[in-house]
PDB file of N, CA and C in Angstrom:
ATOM      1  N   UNK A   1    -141.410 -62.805 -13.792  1.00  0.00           N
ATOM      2  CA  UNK A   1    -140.338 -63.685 -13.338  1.00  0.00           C
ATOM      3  C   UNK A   1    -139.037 -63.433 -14.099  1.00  0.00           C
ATOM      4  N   UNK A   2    -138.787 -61.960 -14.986  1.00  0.00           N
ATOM      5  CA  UNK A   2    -137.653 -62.047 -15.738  1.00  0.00           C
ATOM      6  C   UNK A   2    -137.589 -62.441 -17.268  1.00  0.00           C
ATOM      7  N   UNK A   3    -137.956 -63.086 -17.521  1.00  0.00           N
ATOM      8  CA  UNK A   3    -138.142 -64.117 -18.891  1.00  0.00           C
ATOM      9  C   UNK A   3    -138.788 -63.070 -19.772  1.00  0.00           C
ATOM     10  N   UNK A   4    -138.604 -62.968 -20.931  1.00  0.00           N
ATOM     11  CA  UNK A   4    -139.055 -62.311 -22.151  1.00  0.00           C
ATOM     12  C   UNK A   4    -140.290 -63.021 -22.502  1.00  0.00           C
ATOM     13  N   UNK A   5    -141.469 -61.969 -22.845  1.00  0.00           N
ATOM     14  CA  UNK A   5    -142.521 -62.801 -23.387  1.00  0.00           C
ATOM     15  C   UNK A   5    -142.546 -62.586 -24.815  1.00  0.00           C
ATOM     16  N   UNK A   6    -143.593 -63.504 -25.186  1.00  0.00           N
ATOM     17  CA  UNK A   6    -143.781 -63.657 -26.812  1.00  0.00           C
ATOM     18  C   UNK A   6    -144.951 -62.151 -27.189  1.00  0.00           C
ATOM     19  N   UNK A   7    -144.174 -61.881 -28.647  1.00  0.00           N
ATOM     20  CA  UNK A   7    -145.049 -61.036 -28.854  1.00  0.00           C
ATOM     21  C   UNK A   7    -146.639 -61.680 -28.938  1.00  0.00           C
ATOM     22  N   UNK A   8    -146.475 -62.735 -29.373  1.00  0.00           N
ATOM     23  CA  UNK A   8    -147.982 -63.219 -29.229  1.00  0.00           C
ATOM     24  C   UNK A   8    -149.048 -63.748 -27.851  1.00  0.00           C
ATOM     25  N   UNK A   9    -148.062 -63.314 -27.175  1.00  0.00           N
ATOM     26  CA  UNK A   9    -148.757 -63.147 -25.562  1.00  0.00           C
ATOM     27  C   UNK A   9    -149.363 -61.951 -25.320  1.00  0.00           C
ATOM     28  N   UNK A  10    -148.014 -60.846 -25.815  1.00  0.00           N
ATOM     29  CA  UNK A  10    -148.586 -59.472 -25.578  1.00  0.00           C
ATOM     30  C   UNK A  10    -149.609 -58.915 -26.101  1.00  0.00           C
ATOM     31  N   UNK A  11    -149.714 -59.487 -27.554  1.00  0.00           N
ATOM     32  CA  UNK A  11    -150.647 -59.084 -28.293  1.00  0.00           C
ATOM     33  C   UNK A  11    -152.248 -59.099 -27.870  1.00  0.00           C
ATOM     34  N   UNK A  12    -152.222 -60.480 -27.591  1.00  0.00           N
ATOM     35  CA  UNK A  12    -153.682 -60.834 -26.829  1.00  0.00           C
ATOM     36  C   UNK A  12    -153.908 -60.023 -25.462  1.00  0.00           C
ATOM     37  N   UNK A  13    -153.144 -60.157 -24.464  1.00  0.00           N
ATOM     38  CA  UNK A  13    -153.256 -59.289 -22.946  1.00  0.00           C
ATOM     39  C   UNK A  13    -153.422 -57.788 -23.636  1.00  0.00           C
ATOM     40  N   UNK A  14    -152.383 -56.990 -24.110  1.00  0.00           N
ATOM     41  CA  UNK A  14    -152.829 -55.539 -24.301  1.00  0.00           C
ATOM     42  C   UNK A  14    -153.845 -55.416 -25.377  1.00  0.00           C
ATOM     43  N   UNK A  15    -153.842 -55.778 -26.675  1.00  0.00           N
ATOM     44  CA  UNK A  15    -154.253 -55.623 -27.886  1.00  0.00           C
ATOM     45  C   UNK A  15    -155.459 -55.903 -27.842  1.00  0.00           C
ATOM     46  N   UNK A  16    -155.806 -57.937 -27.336  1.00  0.00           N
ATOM     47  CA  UNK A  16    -156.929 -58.101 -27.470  1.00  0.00           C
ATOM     48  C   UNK A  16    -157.094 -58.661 -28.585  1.00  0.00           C
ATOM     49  N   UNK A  17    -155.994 -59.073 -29.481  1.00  0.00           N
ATOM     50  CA  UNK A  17    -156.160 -59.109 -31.023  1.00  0.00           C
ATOM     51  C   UNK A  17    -155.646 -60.932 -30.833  1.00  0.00           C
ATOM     52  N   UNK A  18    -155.656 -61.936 -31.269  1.00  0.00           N
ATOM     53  CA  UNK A  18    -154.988 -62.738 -32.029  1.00  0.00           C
ATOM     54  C   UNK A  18    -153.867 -63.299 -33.030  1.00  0.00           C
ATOM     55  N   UNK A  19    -152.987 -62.983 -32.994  1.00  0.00           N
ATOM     56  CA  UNK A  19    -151.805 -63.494 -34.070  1.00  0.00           C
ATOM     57  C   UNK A  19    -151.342 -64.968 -33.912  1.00  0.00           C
ATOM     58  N   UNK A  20    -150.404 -64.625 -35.227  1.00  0.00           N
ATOM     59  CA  UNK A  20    -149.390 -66.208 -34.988  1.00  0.00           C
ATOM     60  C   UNK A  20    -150.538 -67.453 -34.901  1.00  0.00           C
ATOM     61  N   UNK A  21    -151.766 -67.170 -35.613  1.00  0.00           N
ATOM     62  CA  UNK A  21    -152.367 -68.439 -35.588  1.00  0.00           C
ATOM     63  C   UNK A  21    -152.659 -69.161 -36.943  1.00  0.00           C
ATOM     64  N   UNK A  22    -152.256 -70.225 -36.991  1.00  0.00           N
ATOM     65  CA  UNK A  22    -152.421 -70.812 -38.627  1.00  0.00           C
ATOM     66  C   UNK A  22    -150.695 -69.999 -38.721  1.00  0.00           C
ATOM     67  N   UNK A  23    -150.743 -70.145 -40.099  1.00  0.00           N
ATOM     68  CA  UNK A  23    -149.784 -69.388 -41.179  1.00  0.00           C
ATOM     69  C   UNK A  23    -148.894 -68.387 -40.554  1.00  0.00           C
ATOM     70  N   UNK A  24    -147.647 -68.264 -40.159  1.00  0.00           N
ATOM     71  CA  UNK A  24    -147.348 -67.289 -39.591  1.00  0.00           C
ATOM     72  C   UNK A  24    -147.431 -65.866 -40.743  1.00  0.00           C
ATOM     73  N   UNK A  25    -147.491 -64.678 -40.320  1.00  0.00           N
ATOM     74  CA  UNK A  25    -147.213 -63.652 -41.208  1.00  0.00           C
ATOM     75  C   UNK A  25    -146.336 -62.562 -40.336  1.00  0.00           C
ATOM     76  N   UNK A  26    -145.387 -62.079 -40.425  1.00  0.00           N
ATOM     77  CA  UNK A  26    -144.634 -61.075 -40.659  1.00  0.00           C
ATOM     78  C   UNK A  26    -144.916 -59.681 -40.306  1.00  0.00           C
ATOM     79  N   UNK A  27    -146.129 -59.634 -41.693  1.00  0.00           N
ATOM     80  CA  UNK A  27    -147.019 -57.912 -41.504  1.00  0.00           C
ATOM     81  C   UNK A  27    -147.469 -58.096 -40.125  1.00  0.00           C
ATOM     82  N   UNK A  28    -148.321 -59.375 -39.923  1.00  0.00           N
ATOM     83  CA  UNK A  28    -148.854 -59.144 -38.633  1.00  0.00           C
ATOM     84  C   UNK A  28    -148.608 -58.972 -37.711  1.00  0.00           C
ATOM     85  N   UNK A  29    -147.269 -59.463 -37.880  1.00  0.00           N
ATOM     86  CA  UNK A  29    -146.163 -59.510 -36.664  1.00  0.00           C
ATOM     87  C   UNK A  29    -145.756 -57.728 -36.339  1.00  0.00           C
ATOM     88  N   UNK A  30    -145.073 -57.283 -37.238  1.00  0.00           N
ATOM     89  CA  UNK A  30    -145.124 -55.753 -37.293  1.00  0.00           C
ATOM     90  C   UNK A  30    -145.900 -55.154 -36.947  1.00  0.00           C
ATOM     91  N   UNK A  31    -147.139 -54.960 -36.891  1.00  0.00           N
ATOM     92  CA  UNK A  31    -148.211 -54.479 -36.952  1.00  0.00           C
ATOM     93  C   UNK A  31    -148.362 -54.724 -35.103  1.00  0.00           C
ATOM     94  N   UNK A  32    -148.865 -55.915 -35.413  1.00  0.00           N
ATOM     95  CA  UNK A  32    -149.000 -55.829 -33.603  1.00  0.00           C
ATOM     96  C   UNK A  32    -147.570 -55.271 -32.829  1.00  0.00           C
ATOM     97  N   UNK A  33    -146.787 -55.198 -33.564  1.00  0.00           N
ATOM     98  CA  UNK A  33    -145.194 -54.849 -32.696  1.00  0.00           C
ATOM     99  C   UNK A  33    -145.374 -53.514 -32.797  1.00  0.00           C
ATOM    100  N   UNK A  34    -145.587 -52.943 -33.685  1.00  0.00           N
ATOM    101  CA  UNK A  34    -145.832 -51.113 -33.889  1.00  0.00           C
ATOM    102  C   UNK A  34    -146.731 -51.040 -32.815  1.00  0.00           C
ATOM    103  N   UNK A  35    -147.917 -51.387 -32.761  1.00  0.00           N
ATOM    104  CA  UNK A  35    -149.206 -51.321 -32.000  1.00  0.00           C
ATOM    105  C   UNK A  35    -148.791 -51.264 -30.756  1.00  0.00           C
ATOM    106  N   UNK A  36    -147.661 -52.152 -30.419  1.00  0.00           N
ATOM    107  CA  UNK A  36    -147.501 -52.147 -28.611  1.00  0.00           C
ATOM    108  C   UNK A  36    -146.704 -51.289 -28.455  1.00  0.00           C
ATOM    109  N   UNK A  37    -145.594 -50.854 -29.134  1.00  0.00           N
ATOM    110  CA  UNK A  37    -144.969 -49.441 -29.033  1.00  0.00           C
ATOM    111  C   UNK A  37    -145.875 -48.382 -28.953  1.00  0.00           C
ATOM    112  N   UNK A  38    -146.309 -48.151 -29.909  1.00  0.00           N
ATOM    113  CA  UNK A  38    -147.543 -46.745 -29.863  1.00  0.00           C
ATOM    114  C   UNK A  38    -147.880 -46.871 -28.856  1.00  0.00           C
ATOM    115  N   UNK A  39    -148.522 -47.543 -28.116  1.00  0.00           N
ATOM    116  CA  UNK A  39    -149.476 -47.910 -26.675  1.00  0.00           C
ATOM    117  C   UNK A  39    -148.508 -47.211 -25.510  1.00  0.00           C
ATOM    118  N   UNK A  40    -146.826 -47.379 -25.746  1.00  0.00           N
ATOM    119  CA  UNK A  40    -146.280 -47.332 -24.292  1.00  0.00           C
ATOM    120  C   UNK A  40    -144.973 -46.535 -24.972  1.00  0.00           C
ATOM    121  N   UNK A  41    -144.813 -45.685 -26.652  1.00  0.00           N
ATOM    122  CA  UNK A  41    -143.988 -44.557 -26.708  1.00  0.00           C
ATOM    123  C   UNK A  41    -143.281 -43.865 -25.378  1.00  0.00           C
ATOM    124  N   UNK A  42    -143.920 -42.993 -24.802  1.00  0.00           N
ATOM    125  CA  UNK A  42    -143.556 -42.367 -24.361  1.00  0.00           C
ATOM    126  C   UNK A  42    -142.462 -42.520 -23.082  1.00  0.00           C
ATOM    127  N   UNK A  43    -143.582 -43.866 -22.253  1.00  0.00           N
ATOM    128  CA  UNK A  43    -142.809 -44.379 -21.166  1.00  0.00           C
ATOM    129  C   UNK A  43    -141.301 -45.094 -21.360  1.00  0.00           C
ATOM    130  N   UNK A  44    -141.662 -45.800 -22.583  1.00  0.00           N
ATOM    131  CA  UNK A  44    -140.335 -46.578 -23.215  1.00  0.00           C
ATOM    132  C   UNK A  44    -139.321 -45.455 -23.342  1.00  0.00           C
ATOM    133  N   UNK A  45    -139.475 -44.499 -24.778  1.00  0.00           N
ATOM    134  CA  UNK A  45    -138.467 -43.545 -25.072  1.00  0.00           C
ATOM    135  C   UNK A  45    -138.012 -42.720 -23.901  1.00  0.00           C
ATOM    136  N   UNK A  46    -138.717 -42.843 -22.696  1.00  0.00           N
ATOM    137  CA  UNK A  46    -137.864 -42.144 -21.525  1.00  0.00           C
ATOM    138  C   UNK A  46    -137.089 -42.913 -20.655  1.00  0.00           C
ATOM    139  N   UNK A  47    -137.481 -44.345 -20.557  1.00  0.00           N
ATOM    140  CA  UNK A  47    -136.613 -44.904 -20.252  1.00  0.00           C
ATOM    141  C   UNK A  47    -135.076 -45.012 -21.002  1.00  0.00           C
ATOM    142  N   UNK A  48    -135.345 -45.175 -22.002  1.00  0.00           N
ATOM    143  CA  UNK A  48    -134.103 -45.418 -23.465  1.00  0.00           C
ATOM    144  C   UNK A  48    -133.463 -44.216 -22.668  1.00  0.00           C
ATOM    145  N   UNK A  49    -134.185 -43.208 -22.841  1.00  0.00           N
ATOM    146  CA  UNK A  49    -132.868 -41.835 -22.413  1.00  0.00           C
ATOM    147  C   UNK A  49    -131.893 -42.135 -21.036  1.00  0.00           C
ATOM    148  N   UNK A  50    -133.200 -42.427 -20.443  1.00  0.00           N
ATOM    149  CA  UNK A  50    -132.371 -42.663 -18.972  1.00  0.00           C
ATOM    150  C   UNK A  50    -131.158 -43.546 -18.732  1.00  0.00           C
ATOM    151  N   UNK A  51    -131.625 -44.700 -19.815  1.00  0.00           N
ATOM    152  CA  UNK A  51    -130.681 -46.128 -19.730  1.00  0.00           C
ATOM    153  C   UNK A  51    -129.343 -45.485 -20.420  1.00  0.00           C
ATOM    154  N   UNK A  52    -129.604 -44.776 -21.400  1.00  0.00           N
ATOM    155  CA  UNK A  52    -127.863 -43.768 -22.000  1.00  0.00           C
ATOM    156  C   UNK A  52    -127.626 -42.874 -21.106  1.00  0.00           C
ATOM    157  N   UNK A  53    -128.360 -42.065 -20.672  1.00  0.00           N
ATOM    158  CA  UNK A  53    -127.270 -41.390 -19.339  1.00  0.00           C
ATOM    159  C   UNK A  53    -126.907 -41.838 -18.735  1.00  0.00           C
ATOM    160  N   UNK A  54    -127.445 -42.980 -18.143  1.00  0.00           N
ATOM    161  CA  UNK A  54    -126.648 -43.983 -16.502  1.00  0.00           C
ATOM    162  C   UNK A  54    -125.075 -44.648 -17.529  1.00  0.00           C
ATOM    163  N   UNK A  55    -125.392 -44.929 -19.072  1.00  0.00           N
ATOM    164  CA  UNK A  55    -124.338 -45.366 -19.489  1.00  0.00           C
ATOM    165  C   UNK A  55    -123.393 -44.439 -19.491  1.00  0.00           C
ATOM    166  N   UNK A  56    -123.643 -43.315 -20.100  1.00  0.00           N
ATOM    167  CA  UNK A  56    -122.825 -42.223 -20.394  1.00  0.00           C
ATOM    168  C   UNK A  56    -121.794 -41.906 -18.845  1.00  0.00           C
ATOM    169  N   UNK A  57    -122.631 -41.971 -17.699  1.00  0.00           N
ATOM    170  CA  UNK A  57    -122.202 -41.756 -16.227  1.00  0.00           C
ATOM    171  C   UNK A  57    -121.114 -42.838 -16.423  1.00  0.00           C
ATOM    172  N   UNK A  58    -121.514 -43.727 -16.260  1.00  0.00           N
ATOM    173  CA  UNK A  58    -120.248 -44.871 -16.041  1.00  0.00           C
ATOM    174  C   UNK A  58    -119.207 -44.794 -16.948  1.00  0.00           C
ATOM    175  N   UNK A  59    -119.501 -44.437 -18.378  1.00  0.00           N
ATOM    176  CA  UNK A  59    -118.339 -44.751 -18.989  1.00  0.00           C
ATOM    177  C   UNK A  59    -117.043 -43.771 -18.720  1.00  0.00           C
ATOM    178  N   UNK A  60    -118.029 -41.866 -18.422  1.00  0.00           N
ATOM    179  CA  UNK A  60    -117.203 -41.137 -17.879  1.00  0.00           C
ATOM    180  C   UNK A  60    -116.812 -41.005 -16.931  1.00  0.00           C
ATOM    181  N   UNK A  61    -117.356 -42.102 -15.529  1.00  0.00           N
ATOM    182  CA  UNK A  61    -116.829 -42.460 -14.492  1.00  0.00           C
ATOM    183  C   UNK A  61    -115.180 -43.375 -14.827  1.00  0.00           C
ATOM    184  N   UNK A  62    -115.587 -44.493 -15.136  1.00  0.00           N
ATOM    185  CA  UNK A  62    -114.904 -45.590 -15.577  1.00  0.00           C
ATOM    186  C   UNK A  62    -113.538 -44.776 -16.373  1.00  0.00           C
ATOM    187  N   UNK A  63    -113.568 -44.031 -17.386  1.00  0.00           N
ATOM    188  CA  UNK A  63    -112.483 -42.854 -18.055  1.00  0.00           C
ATOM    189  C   UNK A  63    -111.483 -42.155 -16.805  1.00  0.00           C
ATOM    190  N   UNK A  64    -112.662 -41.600 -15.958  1.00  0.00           N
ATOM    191  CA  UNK A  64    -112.042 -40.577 -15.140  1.00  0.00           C
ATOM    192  C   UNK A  64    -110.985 -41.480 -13.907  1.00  0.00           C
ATOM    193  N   UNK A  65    -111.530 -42.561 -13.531  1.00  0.00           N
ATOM    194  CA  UNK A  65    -110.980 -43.737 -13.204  1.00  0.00           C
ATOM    195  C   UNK A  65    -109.484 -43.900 -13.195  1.00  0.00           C
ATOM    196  N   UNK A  66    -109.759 -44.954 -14.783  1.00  0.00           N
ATOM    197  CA  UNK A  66    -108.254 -44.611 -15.457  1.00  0.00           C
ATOM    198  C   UNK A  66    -107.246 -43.868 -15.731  1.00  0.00           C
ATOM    199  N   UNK A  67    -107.689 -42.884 -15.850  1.00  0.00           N
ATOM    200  CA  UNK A  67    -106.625 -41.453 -15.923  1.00  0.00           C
ATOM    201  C   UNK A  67    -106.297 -41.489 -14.394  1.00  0.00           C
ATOM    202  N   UNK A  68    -106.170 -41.786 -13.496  1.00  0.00           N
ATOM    203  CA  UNK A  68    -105.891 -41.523 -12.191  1.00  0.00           C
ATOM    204  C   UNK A  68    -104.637 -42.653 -11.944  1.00  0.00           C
TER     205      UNK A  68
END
């Protein structure tokens, strides 16, 4: 629906693991946050690229623009 979930949603659906219960901790927090990166590296870091070229397009659109 849009909305950002909690890492402690994700954790349980992909991981399977538990956090954020009792005491908060930090490490754990990291840990499961590393964990869901590792899981989806690849797909993510290709998106990232993609999301700077579409920027890169516009901004040298938007440039070429102005000069006109």
């Amino acid at each position: 629906d849009g909305r950002s979930r909690s890492l402690k949603a994700l954790a349980e659906e992909f991981l399977g693991v538990g956090i954020q219960n009792g005491v908060h901790c930090p490490i754990e927090d990291a840990r499961a946050a590393m964990m869901l990166y590792q899981m989806n590296r690849k797909e993510w870091e290709r998106s990232k690229k993609d999301f700077i070229r579409l920027k890169d397009k516009q901004r040298k659109r938007k440039l070429k623009n102005q000069l006109k």
